[in-house]
N, C-alpha and C. Protein backbone atom coordinates (compact mmCIF):
# COMPACT_ATOMS: atom_id res chain seq x y z
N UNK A 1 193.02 274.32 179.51
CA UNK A 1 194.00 273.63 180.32
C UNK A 1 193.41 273.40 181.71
N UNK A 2 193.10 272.13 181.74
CA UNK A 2 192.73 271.99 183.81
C UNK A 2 194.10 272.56 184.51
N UNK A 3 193.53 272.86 185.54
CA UNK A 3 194.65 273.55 186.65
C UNK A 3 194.34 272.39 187.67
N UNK A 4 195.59 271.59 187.90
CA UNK A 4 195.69 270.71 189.03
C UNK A 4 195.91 271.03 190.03
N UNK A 5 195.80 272.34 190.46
CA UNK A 5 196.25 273.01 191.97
C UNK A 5 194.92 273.12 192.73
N UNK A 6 195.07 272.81 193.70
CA UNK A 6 193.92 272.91 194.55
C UNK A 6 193.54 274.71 194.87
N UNK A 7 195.32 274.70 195.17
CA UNK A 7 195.34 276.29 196.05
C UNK A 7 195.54 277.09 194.85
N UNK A 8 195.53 277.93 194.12
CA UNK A 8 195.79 278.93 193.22
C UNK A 8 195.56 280.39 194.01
N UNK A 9 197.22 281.07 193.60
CA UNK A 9 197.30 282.25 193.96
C UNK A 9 196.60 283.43 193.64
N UNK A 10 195.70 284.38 194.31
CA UNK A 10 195.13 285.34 193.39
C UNK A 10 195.80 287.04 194.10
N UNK A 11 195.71 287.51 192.99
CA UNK A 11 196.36 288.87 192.88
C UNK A 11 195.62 289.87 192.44
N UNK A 12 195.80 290.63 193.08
CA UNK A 12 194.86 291.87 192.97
C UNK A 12 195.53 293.25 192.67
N UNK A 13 195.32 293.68 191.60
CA UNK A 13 196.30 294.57 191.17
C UNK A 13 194.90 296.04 191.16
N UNK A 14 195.81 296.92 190.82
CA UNK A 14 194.44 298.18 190.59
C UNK A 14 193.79 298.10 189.60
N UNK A 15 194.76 298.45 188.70
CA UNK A 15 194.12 298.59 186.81
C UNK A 15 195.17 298.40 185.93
N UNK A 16 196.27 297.39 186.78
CA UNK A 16 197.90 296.88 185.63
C UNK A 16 197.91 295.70 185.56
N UNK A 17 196.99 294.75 185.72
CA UNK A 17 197.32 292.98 185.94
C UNK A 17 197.77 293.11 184.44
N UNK A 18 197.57 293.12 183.63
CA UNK A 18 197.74 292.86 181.85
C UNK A 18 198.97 293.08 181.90
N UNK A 19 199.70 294.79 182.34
CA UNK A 19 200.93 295.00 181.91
C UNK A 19 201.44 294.28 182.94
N UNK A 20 201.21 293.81 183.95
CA UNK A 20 202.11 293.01 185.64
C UNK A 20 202.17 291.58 184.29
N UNK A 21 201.37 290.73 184.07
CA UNK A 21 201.53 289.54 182.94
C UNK A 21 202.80 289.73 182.44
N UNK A 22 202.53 290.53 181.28
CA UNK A 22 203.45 290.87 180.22
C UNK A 22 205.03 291.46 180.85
N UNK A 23 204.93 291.87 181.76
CA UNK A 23 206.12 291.94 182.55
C UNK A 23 207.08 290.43 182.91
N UNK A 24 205.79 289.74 183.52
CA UNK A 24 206.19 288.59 183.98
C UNK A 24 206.78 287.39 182.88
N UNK A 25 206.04 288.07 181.82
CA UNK A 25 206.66 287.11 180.65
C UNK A 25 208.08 287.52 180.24
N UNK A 26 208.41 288.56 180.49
CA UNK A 26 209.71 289.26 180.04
C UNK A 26 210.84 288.25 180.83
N UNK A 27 210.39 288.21 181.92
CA UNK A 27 211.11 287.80 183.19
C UNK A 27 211.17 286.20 183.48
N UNK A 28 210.18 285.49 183.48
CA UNK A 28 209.90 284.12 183.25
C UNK A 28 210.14 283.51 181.89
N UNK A 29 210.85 282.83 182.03
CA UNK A 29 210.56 281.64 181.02
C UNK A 29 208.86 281.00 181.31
N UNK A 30 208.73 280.91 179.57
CA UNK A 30 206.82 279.88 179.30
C UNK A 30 205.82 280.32 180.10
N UNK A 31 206.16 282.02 180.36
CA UNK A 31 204.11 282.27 180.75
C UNK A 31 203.47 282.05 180.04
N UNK A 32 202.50 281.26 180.53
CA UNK A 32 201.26 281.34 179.63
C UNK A 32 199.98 281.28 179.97
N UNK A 33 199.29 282.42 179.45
CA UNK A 33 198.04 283.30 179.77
C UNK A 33 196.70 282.41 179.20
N UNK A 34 196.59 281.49 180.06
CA UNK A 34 195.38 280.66 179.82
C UNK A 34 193.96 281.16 179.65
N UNK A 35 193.97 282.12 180.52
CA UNK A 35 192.42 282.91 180.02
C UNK A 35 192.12 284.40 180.73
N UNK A 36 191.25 285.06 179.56
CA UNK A 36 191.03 286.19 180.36
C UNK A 36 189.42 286.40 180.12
N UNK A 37 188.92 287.63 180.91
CA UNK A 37 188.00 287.87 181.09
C UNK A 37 188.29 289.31 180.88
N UNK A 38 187.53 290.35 179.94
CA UNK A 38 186.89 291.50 180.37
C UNK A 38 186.01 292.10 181.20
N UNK A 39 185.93 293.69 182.00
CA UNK A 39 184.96 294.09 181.99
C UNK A 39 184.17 294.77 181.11
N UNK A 40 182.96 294.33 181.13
CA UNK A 40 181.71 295.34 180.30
C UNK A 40 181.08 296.63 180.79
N UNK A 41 180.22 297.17 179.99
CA UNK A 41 179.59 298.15 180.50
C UNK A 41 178.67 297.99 181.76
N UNK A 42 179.18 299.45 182.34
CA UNK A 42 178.53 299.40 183.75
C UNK A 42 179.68 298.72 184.58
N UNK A 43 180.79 298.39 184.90
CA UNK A 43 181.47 297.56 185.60
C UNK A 43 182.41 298.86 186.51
N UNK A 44 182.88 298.19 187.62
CA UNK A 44 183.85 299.13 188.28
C UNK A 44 185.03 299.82 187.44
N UNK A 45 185.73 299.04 186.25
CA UNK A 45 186.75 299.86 185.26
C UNK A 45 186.07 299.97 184.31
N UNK A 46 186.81 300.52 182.99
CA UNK A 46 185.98 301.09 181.91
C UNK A 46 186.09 299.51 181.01
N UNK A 47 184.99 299.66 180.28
CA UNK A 47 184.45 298.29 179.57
C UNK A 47 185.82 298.05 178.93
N UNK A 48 186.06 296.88 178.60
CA UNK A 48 187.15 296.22 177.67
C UNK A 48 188.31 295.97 178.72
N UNK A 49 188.45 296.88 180.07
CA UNK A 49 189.73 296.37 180.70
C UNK A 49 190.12 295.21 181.49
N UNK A 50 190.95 294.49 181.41
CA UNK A 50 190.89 292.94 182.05
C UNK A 50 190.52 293.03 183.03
N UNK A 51 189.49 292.43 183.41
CA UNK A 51 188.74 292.11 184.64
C UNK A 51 189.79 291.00 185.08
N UNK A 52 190.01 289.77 184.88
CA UNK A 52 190.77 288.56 185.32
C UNK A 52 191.55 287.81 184.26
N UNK A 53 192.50 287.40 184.56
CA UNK A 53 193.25 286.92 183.68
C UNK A 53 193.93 285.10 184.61
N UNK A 54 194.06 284.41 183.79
CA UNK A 54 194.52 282.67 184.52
C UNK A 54 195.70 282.64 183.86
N UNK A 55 196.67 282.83 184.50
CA UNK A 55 198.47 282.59 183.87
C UNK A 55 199.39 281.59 184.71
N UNK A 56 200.12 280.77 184.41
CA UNK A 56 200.87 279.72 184.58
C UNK A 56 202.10 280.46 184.69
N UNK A 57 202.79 280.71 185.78
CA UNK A 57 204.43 280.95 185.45
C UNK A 57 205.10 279.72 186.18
N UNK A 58 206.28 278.95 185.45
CA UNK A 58 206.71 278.13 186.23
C UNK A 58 205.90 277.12 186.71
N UNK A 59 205.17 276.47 186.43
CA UNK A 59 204.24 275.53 186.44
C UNK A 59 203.13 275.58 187.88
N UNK A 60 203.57 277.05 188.12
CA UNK A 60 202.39 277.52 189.23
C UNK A 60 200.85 278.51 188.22
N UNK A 61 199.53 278.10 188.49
CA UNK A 61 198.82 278.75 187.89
C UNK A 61 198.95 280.20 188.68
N UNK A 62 198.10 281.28 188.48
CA UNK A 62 197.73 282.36 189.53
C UNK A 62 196.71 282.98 188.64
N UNK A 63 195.68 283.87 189.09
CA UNK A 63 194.70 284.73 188.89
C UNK A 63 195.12 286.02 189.19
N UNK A 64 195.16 286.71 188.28
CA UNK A 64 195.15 288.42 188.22
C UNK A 64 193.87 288.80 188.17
N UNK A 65 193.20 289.72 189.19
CA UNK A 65 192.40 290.59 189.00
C UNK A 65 192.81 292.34 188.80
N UNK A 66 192.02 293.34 187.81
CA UNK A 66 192.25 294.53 187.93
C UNK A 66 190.65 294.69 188.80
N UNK A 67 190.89 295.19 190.08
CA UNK A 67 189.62 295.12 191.02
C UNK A 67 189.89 297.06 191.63
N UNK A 68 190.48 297.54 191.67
CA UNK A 68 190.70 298.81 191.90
C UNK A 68 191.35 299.29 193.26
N UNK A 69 191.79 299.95 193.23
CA UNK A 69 192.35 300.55 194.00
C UNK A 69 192.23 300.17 196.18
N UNK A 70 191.49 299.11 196.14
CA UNK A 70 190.74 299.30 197.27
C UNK A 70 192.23 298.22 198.06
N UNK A 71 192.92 297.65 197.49
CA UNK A 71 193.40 296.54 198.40
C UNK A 71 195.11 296.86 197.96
N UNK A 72 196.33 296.33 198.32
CA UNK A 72 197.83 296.68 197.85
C UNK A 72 198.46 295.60 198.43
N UNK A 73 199.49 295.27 197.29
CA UNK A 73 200.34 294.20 198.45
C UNK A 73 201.18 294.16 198.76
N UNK A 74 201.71 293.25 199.58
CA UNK A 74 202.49 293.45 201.00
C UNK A 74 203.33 292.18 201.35
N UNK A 75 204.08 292.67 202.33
CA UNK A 75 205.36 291.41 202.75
C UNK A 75 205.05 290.29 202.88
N UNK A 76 203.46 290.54 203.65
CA UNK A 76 203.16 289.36 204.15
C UNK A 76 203.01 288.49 203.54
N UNK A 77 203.05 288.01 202.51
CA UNK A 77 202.55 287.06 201.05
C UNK A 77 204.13 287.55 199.99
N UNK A 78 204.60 286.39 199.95
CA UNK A 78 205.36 286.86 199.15
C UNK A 78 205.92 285.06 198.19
N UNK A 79 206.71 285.44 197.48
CA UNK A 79 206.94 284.18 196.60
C UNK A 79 208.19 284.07 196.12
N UNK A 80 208.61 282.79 197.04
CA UNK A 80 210.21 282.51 196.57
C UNK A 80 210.27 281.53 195.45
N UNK A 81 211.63 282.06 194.98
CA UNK A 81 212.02 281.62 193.43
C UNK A 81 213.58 280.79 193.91
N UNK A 82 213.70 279.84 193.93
CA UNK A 82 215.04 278.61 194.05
C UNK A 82 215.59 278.76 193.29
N UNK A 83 217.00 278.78 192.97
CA UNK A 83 218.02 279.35 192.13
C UNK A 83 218.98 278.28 192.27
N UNK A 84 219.61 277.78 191.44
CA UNK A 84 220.98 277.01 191.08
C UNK A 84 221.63 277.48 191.20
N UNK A 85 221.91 278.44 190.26
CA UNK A 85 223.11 279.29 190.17
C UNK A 85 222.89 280.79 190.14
N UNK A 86 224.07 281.42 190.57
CA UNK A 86 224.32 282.84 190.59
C UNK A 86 223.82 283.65 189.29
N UNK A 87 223.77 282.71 188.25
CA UNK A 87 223.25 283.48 186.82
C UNK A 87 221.48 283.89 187.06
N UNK A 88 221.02 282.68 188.00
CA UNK A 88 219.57 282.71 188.01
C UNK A 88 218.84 283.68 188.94
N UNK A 89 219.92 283.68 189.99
CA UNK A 89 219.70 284.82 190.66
C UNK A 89 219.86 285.79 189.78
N UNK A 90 221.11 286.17 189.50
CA UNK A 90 221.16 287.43 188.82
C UNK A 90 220.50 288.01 187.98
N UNK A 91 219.74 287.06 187.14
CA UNK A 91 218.50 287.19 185.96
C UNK A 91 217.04 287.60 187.32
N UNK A 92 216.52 286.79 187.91
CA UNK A 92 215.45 286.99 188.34
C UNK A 92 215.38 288.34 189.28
N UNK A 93 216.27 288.71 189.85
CA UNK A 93 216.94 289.57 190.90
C UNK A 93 216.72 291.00 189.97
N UNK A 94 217.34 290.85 188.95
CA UNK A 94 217.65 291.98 187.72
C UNK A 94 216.60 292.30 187.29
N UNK A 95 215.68 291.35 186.72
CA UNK A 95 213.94 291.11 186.10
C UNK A 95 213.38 291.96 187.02
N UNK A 96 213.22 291.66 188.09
CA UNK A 96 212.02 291.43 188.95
C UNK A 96 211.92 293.23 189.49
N UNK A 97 213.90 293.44 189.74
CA UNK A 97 213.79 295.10 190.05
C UNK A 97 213.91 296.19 189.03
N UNK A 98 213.72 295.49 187.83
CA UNK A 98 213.77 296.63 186.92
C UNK A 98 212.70 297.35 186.66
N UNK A 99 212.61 298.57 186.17
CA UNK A 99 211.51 299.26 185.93
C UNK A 99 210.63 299.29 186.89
N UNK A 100 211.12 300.18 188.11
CA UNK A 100 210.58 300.53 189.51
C UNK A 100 210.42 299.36 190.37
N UNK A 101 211.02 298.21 190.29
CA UNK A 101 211.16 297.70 191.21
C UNK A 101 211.63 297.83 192.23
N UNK A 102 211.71 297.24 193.38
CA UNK A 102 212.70 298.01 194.96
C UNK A 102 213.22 296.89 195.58
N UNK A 103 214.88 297.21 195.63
CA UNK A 103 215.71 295.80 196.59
C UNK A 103 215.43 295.99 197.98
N UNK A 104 215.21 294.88 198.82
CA UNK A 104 215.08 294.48 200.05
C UNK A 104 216.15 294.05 200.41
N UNK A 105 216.09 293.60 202.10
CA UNK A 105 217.39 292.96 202.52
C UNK A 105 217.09 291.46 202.27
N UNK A 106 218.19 290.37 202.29
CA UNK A 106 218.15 289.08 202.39
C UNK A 106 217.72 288.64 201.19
N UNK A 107 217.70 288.84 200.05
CA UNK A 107 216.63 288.60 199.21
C UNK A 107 215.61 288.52 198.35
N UNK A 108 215.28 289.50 199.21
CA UNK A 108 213.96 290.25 199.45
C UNK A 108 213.46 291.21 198.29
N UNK A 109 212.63 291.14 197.70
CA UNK A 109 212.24 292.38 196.56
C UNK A 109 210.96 292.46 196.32
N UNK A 110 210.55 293.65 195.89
CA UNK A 110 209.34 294.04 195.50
C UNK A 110 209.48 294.35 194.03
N UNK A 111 208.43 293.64 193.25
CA UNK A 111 208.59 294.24 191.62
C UNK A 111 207.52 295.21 191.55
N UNK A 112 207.67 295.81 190.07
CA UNK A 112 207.65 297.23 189.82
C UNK A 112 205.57 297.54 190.37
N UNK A 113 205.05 296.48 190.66
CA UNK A 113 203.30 296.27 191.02
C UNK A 113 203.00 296.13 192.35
N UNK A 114 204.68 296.10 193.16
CA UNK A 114 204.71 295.67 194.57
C UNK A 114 204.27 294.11 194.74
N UNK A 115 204.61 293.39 194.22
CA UNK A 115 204.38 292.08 194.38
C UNK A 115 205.60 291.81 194.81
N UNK A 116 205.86 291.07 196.15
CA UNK A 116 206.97 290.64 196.92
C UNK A 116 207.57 289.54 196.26
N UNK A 117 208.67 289.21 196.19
CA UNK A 117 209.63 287.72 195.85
C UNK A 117 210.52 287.83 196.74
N UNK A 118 211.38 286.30 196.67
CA UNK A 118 212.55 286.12 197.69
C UNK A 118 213.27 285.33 196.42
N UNK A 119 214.52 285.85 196.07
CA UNK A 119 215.42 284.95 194.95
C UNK A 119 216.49 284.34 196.27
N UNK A 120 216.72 283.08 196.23
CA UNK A 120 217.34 282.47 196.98
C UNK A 120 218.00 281.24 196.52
N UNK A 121 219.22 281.44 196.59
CA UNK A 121 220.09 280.28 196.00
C UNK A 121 219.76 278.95 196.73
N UNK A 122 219.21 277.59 196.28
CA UNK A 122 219.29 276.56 196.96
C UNK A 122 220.08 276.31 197.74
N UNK A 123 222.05 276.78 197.41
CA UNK A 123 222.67 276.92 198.35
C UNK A 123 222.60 277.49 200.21
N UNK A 124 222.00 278.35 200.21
CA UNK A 124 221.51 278.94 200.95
C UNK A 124 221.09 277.82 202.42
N UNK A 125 219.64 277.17 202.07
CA UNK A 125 219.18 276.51 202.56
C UNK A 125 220.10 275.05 203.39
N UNK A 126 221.17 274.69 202.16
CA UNK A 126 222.37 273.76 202.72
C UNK A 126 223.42 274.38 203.59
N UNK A 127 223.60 275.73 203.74
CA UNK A 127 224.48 276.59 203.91
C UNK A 127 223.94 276.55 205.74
N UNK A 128 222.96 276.94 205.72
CA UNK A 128 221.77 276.93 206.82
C UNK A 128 221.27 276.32 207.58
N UNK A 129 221.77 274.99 207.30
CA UNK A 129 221.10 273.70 207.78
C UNK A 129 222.26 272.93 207.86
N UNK A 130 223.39 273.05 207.63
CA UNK A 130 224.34 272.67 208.26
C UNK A 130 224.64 272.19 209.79
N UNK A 131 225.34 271.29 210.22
CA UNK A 131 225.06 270.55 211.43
C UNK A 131 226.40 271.59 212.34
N UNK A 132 227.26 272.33 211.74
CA UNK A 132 228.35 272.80 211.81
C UNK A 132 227.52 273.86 212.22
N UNK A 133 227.06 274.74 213.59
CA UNK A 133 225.76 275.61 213.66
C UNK A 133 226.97 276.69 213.83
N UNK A 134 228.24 276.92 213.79
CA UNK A 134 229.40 278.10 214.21
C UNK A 134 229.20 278.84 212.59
N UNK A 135 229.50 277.77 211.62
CA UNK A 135 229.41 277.64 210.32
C UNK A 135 228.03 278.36 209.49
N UNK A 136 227.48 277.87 209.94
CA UNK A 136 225.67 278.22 209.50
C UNK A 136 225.56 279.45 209.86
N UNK A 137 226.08 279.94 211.18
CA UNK A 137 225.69 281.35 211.54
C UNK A 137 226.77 282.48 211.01
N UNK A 138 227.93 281.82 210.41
CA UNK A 138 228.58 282.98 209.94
C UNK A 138 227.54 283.07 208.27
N UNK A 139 227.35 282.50 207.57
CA UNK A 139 226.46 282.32 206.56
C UNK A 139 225.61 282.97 206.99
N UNK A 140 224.23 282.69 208.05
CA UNK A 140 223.43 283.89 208.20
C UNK A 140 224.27 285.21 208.25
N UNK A 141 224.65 285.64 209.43
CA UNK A 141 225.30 286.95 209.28
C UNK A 141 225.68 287.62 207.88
N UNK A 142 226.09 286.98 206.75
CA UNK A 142 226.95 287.40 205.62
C UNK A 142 225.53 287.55 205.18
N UNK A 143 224.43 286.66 205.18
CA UNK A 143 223.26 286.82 204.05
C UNK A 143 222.56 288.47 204.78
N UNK A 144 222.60 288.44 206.20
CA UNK A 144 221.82 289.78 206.48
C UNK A 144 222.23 291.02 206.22
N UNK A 145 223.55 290.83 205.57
CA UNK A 145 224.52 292.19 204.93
C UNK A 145 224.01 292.37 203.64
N UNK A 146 223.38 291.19 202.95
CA UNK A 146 222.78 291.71 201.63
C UNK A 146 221.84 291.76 201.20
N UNK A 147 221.65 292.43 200.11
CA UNK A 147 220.23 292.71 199.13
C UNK A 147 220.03 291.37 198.53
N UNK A 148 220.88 291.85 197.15
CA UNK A 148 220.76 290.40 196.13
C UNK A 148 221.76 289.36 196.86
N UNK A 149 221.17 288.32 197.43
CA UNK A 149 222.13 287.14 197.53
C UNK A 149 223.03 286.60 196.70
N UNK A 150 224.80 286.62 197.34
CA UNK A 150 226.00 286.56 196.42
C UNK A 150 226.37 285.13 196.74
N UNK A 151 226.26 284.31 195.82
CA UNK A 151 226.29 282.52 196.53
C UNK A 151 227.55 282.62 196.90
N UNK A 152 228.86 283.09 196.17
CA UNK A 152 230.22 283.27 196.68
C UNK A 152 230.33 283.51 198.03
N UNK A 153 230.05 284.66 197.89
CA UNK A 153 230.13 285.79 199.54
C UNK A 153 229.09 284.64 200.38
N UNK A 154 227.91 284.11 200.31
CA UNK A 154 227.12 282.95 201.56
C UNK A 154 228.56 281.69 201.79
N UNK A 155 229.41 280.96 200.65
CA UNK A 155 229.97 279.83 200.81
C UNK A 155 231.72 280.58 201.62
N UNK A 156 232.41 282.13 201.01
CA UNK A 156 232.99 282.57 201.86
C UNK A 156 232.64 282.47 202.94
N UNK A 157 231.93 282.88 203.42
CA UNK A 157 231.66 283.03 205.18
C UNK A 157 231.08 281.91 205.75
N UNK A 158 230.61 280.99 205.44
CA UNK A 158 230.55 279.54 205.74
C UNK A 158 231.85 279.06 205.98
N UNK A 159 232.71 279.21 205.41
CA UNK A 159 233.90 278.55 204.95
C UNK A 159 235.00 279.42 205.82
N UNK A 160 234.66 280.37 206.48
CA UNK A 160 235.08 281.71 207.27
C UNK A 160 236.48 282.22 206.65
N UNK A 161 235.91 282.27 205.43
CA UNK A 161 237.26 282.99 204.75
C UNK A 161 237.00 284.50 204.39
């Protein structure tokens, strides 16, 4: 499969990119694991363990490396997921913190490899950008009270009910 992305994300896991994948497939709709690579003998992990792997989630490619222990990730890099509806949140939100995952504020989460996401209702962004700025800021305020974003509870307090 050519990858039409110029930029492709790479990830650096210790020695779990395989099970971080297979996670991601649980959680995503149509991963698909375009290629991998082993290491061999003599290599920093023990021979046979995925050295790199090329996976598509959502029609974004990314690169998993298992490179070891030397690097971890962090807020600073993180990857938002646009949501329709409250179901999609609630699925990706649910996915993403299960099995040692950790809720953040606004959004905000780390899954179970520490890989950062932001599940955010498209609403949100209209909610936000509203020309009504009295309006917009009761919406912020309501979103900084939560973890998982409640599209109800963002359009209540917009709506200052």
């Amino acid at each position: 499969m050519k990858n039409e992305q110029q930029i492709t994300p790479f990830l650096w896991f210790n020695d779990n990119a395989e099970t971080a994948i297979q996670f991601y497939q649980d959680v995503f709709p149509k991963v698909e694991v375009c290629g991998i690579s082993r290491y061999g003998a003599g290599a920093p992990l023990p021979e046979g363990t995925l050295m790199t792997a090329t996976f598509r989630l959502k029609d974004l490619t990314f690169i998993a490396l298992n490179g070891g222990p030397h690097f971890t990730f962090n807020e600073a890099v993180s990857f938002v997921i646009s949501c329709e509806t409250q179901e999609e949140v609630d699925h990706y939100w649910n996915g993403l913190t299960a099995n040692g995952g950790k809720e953040g504020r606004c959004g905000w989460l780390k899954d179970p490899f520490g890989v950062s996401w932001q599940v955010v209702p498209t609403l949100l962004g209209q909610l936000l950008g509203a020309a009504d700025r009295q309006k917009a800021g009761r919406a912020m305020q309501a979103m900084m009270g939560m973890n998982k974003l409640d599209m109800q509870g963002l359009q209540d307090a917009f709506d200052g009910k």
